[in-house]
C-alpha atoms as a PDB file:
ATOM      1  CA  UNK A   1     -10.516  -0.102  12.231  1.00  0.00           C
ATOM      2  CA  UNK A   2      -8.885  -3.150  10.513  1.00  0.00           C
ATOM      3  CA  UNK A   3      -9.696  -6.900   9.851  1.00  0.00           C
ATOM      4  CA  UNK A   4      -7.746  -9.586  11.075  1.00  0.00           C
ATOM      5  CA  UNK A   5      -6.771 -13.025  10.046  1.00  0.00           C
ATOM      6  CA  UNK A   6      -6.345 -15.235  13.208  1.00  0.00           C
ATOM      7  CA  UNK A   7      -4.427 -18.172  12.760  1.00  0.00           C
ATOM      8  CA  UNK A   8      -7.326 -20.450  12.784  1.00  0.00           C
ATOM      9  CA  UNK A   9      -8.582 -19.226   9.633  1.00  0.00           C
ATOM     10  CA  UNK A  10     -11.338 -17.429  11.284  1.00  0.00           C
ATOM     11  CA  UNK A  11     -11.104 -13.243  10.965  1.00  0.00           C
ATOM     12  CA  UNK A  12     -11.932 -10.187  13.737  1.00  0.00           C
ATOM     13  CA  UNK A  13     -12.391  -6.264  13.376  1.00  0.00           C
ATOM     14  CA  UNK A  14     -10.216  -4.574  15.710  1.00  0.00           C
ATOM     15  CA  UNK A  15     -10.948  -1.188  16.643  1.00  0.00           C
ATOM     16  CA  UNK A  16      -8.071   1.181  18.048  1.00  0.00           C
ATOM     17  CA  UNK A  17      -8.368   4.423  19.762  1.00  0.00           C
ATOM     18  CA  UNK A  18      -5.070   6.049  19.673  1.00  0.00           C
ATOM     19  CA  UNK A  19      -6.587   9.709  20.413  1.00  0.00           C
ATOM     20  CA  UNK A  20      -8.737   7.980  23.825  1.00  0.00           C
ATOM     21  CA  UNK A  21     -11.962   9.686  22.692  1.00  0.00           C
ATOM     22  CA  UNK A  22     -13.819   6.998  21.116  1.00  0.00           C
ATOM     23  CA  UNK A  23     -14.515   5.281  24.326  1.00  0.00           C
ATOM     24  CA  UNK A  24     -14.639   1.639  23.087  1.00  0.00           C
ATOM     25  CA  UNK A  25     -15.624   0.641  26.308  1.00  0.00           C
ATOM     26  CA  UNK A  26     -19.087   2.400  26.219  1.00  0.00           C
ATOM     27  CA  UNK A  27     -19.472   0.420  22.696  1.00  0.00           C
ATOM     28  CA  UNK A  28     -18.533  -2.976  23.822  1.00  0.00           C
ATOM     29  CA  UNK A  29     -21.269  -2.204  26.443  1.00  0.00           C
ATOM     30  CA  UNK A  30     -23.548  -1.539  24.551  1.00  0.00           C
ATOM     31  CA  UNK A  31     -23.314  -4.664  22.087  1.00  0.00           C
ATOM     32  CA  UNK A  32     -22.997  -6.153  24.693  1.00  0.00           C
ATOM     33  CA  UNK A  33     -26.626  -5.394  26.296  1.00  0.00           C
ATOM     34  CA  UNK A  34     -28.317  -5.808  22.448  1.00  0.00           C
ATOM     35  CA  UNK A  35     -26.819  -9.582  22.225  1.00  0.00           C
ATOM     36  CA  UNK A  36     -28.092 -10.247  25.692  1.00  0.00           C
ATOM     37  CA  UNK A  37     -31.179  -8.047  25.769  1.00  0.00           C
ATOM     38  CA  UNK A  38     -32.748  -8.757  21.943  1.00  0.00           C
ATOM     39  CA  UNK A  39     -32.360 -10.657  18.940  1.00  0.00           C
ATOM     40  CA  UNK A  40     -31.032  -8.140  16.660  1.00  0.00           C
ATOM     41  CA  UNK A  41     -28.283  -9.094  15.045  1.00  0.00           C
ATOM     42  CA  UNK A  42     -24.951  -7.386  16.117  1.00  0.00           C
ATOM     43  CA  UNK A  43     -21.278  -8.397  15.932  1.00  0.00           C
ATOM     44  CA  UNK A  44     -20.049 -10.609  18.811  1.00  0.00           C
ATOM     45  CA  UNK A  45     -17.640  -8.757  21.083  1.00  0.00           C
ATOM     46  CA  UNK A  46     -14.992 -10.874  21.890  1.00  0.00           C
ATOM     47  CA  UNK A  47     -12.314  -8.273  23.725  1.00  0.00           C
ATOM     48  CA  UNK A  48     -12.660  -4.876  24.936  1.00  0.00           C
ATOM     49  CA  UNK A  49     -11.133  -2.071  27.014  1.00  0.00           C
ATOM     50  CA  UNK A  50     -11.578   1.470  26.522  1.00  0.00           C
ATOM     51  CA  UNK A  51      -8.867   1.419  23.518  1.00  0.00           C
ATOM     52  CA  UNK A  52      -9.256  -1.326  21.659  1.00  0.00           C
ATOM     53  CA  UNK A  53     -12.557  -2.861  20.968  1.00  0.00           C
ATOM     54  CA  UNK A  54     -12.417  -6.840  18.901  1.00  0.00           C
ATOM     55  CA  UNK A  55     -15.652  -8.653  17.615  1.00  0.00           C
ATOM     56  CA  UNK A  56     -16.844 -10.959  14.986  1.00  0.00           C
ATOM     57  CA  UNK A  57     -16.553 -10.050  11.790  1.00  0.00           C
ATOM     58  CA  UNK A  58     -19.837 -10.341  10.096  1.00  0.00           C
ATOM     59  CA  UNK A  59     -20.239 -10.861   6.422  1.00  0.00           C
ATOM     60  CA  UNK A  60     -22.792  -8.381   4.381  1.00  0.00           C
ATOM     61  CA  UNK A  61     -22.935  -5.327   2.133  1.00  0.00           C
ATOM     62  CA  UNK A  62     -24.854  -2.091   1.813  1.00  0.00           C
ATOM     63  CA  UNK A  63     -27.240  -3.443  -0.808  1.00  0.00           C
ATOM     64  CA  UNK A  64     -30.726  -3.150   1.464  1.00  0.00           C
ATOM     65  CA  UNK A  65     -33.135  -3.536  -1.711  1.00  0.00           C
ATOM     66  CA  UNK A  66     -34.133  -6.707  -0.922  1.00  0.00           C
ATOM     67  CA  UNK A  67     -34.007  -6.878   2.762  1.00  0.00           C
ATOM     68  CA  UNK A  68     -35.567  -4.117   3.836  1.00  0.00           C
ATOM     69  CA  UNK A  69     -38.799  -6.092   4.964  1.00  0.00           C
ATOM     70  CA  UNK A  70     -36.546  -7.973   7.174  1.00  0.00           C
ATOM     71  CA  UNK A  71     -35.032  -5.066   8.464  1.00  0.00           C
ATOM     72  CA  UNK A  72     -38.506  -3.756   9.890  1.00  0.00           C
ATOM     73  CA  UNK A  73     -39.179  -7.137  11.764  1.00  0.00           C
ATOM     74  CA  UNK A  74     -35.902  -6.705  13.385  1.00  0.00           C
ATOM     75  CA  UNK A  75     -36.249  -3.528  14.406  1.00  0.00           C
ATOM     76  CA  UNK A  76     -39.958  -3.687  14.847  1.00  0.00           C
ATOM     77  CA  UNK A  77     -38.784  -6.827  17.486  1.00  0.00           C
ATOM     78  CA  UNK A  78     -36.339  -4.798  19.145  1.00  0.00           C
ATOM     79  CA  UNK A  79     -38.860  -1.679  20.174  1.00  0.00           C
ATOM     80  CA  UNK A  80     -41.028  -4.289  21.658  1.00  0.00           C
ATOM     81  CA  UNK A  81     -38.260  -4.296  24.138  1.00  0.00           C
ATOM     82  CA  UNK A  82     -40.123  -1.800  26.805  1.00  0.00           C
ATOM     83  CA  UNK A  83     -38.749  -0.131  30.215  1.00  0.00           C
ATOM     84  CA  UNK A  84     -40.539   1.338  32.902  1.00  0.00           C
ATOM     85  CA  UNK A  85     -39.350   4.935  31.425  1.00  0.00           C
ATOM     86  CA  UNK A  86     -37.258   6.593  28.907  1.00  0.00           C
ATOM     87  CA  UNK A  87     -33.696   6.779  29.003  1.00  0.00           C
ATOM     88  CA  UNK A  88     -31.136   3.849  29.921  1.00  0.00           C
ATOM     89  CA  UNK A  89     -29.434   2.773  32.974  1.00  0.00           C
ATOM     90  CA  UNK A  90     -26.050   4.649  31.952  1.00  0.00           C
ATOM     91  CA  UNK A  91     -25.225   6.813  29.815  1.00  0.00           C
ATOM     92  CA  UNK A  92     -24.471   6.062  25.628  1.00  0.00           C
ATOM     93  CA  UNK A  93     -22.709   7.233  22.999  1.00  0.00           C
ATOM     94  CA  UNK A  94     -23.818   8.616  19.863  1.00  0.00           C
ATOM     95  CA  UNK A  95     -20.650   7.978  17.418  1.00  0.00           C
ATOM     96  CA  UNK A  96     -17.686   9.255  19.949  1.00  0.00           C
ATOM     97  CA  UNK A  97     -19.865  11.463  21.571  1.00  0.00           C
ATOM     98  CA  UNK A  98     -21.352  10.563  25.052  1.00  0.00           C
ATOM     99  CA  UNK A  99     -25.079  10.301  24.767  1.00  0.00           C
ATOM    100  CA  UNK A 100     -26.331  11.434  28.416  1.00  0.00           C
ATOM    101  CA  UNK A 101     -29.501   8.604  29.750  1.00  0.00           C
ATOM    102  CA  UNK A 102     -30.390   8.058  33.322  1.00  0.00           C
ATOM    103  CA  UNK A 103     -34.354   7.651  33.976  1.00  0.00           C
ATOM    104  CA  UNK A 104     -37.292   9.936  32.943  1.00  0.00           C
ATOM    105  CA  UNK A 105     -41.140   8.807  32.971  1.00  0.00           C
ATOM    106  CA  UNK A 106     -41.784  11.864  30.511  1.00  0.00           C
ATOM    107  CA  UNK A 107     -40.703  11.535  27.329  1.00  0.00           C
ATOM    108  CA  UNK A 108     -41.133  14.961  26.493  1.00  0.00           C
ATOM    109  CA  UNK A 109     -38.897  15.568  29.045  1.00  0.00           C
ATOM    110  CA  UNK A 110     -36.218  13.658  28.220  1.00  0.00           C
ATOM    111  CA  UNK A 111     -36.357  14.692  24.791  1.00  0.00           C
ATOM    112  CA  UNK A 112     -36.219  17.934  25.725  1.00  0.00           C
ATOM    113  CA  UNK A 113     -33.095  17.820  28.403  1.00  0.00           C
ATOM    114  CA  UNK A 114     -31.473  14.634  27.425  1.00  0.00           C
ATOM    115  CA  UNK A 115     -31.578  14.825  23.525  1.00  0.00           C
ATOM    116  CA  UNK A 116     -32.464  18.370  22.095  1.00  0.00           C
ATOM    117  CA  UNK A 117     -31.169  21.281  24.586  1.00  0.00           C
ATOM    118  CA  UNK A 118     -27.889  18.741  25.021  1.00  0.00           C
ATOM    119  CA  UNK A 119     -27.200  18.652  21.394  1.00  0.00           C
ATOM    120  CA  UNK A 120     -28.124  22.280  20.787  1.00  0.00           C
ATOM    121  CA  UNK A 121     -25.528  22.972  23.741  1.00  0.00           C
ATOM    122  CA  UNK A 122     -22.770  20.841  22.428  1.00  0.00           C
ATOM    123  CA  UNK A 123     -23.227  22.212  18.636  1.00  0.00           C
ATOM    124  CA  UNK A 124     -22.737  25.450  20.010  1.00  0.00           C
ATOM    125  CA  UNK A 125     -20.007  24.802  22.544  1.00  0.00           C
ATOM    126  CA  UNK A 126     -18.139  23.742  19.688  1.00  0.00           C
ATOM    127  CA  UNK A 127     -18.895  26.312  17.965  1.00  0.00           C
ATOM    128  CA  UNK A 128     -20.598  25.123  14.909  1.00  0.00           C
ATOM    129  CA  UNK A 129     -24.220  26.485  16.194  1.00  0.00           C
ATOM    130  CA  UNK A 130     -24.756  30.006  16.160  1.00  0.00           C
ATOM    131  CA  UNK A 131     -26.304  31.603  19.622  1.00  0.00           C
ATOM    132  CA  UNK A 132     -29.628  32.753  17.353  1.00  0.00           C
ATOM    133  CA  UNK A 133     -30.172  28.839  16.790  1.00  0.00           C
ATOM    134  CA  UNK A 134     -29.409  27.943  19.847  1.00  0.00           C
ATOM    135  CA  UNK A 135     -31.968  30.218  21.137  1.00  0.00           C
ATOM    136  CA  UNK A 136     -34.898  28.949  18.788  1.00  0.00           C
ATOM    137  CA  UNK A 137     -34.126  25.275  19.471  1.00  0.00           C
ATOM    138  CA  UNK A 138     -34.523  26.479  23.653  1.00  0.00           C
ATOM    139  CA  UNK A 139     -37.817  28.160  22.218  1.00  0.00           C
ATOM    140  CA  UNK A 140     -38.896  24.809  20.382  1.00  0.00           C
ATOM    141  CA  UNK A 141     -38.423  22.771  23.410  1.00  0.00           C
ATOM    142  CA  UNK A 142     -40.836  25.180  25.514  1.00  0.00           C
ATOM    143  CA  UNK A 143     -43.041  23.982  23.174  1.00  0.00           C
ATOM    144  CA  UNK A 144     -42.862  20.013  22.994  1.00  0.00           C
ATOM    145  CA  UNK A 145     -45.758  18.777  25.036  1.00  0.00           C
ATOM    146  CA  UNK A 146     -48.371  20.313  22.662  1.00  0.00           C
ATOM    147  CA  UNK A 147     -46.291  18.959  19.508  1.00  0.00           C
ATOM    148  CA  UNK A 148     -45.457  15.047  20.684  1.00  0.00           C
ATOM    149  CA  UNK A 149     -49.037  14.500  22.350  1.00  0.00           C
ATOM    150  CA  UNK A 150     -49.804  11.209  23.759  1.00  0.00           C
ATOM    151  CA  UNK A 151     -46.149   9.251  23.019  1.00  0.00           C
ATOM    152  CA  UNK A 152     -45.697   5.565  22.530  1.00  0.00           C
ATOM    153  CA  UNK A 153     -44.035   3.529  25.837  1.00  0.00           C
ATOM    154  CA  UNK A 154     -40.247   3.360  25.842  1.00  0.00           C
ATOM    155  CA  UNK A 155     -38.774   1.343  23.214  1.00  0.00           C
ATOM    156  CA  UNK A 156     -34.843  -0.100  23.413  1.00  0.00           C
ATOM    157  CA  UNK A 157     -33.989   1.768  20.067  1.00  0.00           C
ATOM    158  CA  UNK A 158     -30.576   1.003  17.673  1.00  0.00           C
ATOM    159  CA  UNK A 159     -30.694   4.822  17.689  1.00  0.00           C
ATOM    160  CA  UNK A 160     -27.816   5.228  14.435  1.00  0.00           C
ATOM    161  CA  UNK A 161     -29.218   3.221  12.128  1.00  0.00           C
ATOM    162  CA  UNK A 162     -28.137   4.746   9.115  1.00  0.00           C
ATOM    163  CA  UNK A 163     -26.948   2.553   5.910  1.00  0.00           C
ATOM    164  CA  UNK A 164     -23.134   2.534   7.331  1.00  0.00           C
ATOM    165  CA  UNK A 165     -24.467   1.227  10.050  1.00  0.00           C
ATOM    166  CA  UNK A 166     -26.395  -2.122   8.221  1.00  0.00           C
ATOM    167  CA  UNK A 167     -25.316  -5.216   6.594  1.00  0.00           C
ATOM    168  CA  UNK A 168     -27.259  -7.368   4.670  1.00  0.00           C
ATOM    169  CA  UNK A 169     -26.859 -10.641   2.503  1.00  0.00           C
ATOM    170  CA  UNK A 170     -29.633 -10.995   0.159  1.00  0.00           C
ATOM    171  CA  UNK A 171     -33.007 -10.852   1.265  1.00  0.00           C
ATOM    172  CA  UNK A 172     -31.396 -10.624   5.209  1.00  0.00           C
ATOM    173  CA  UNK A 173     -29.839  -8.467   7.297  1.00  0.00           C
ATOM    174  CA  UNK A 174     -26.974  -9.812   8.706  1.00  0.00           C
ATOM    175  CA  UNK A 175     -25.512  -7.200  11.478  1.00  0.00           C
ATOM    176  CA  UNK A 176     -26.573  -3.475  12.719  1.00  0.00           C
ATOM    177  CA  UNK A 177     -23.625  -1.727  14.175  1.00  0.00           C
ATOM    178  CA  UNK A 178     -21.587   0.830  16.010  1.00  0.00           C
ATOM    179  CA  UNK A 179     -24.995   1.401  18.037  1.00  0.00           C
ATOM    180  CA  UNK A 180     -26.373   4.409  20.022  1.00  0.00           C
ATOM    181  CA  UNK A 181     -28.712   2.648  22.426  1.00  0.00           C
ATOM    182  CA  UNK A 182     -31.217   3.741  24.815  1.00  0.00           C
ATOM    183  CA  UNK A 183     -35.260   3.521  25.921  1.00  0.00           C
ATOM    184  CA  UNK A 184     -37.564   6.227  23.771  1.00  0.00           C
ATOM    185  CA  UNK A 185     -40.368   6.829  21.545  1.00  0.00           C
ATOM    186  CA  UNK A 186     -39.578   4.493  18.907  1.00  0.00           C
ATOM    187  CA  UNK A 187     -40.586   7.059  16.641  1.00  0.00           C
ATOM    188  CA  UNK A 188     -37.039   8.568  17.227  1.00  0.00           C
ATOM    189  CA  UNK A 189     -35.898   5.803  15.382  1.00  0.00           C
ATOM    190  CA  UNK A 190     -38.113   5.824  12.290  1.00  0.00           C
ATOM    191  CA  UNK A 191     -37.418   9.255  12.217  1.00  0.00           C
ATOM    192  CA  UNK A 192     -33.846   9.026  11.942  1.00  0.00           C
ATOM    193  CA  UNK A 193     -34.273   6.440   9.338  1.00  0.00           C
ATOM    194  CA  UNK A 194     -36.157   8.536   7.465  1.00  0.00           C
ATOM    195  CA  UNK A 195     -33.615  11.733   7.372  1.00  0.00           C
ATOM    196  CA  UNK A 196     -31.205   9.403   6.103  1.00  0.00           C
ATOM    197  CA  UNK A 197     -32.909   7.633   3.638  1.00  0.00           C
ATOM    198  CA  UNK A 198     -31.313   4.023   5.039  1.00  0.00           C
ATOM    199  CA  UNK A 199     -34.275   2.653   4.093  1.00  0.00           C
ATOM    200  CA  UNK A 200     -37.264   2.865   1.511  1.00  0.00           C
ATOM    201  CA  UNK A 201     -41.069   2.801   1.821  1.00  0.00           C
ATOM    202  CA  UNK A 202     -41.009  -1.385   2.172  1.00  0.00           C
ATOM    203  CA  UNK A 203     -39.376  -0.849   5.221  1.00  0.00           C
ATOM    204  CA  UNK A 204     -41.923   1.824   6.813  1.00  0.00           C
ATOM    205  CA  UNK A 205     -44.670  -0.491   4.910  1.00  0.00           C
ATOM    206  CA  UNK A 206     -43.499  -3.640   6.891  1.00  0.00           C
ATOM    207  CA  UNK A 207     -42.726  -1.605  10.051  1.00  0.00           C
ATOM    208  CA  UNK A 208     -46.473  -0.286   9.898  1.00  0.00           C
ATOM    209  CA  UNK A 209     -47.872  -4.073   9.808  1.00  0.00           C
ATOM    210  CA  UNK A 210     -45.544  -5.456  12.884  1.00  0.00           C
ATOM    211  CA  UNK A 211     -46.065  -2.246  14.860  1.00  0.00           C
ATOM    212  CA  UNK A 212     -47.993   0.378  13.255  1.00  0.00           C
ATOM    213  CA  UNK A 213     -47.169   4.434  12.989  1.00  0.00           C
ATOM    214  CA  UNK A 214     -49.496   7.078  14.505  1.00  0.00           C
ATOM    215  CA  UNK A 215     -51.184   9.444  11.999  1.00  0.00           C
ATOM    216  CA  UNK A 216     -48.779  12.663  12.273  1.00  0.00           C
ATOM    217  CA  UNK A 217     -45.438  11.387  12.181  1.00  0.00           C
ATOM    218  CA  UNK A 218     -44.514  11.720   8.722  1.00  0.00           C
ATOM    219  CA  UNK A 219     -46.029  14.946   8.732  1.00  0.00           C
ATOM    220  CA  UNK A 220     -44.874  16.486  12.044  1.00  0.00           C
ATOM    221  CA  UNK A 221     -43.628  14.394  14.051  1.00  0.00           C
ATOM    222  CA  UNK A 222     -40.690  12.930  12.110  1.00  0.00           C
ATOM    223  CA  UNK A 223     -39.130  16.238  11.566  1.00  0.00           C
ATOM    224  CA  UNK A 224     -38.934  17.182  14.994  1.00  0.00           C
ATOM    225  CA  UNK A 225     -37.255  14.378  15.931  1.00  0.00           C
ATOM    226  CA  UNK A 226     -34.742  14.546  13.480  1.00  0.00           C
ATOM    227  CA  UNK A 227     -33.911  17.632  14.756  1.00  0.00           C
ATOM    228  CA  UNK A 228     -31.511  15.664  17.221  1.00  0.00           C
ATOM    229  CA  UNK A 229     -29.328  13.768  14.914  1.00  0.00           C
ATOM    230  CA  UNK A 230     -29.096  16.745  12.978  1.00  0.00           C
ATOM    231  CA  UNK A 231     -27.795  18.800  15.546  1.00  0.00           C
ATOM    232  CA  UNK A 232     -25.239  16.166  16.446  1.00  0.00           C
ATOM    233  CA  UNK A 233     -23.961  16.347  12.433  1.00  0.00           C
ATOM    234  CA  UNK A 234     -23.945  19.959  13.070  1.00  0.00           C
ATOM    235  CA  UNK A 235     -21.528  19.260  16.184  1.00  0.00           C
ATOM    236  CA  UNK A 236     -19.534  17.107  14.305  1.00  0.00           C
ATOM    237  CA  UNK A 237     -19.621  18.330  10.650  1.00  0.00           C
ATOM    238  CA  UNK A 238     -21.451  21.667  10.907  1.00  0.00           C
ATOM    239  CA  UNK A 239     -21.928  22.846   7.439  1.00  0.00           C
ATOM    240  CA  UNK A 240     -24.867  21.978   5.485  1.00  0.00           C
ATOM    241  CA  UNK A 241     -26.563  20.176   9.141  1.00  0.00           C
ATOM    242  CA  UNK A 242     -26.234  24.129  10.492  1.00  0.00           C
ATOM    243  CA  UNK A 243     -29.008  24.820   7.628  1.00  0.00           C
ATOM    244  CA  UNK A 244     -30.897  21.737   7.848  1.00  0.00           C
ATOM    245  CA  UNK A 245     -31.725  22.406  11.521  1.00  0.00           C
ATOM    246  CA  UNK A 246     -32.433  26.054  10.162  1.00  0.00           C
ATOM    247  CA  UNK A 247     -35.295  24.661   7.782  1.00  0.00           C
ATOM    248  CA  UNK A 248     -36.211  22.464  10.455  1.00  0.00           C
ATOM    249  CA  UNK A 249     -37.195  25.111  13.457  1.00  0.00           C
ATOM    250  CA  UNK A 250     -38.998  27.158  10.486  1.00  0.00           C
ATOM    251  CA  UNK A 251     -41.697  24.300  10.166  1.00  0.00           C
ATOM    252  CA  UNK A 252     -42.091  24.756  13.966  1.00  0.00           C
ATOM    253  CA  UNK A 253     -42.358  28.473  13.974  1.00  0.00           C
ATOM    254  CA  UNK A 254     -45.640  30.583  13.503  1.00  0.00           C
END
């Protein structure tokens, strides 16, 4: 990724994809549909194909202290955003990975085939999951209609909002980025907030007064659904992520 001056004065971020596996098409998409689609701020796209992505640069830093409030109305603004059902109208990407969508009117289902047995699968096809996870995450997702209960409609989620992934100037936030887009519980997006720490309690605080948070997710509800993101670290970085979802499936195991 670089910055560029143009000879206006006025500067870009170019993206390159020399290896042709970060499809940059699928991103400028999906920037694309946020711009149109919600108010959340995201970089303009200005050029794409599926090497070489250019958009606005967007001042900001990774200082969220004082606009985490802000952060909550944004996102809180953006799961108003409903479909008819969960999933999107083509498929995403999660980082470089493709994030598989199409249309489910049960979330537990999606979640189940489109988000937790797909991760599992690609963790292990890569070999960074062993086959005795692999089996206990199928196990877990036998389970999932008596652990999600009644969900909440299907929300247009961010869906990588982690710190590296935020800018903010002051009090605002000024862009979200590199995003992993598609209709779900938007609990799947506190969730992953909350794994990754990218933002304190004002946030969930703020988020809780625009939208409000069922009783159970912090206490169930948010680790289960981390255990997708984690199993897409554990594809990419396996390590430590291997052990996290480890812990995780233990809270879910008699």
């Amino acid at each position: 990724m670089y910055r560029a001056e143009l000879a206006d004065g006025s500067a870009v971020v170019a993206k390159v994809d020399r290896g042709g596996e970060a499809n940059l098409g699928r991103e400028a998409y999906m920037l694309r549909y946020l711009r149109e689609k919600s108010e959340l701020p995201v970089p303009e796209v200005y050029h794409s194909t599926e090497n070489l992505l250019l958009m606005q640069f967007v001042e900001g830093g990774g200082d969220f202290s004082r606009a985490e409030p802000h952060a909550a109305e944004l996102l809180a603004a953006l799961h108003g955003i409903t479909a008819d059902a969960y999933g999107h109208e083509r498929d995403t990407l999660i980082g470089s990975l493709s994030q598989p969508n199409g249309w489910i009117p049960s979330w537990p289902e999606f979640f189940r085939d489109k988000r937790l047995l797909y991760a599992a699968r690609v963790a292990r096809e890569a070999g960074r999951l062993p086959a005795s996870l692999y089996r206990r995450v199928e196990g877990l997702a036998a389970r999932l209609d008596g652990i999600i209960g009644e969900p909440n409609p299907p929300s247009l989620i961010h869906g990588d909002a982690w710190s590296g992934n935020v800018l903010a100037t002051g009090d605002r936030i000024s862009a979200f980025l590199d995003p992993a887009i598609y209709h779900a519980d938007a609990e799947m997006e506190l969730a992953y907030i909350s794994l990754f720490n990218s933002f304190g309690p004002r946030f969930f605080e703020r988020y809780a007064e625009e939208r409000g948070i069922k009783p159970g997710f912090f206490e169930e509800r948010r680790h289960l659904y981390a255990l997708y993101p984690l199993l897409i670290h554990a594809y990419y970085f396996g390590g430590r992520y291997v052990g996290a979802v480890d812990d995780t499936l233990r809270r879910f195991e008699a």
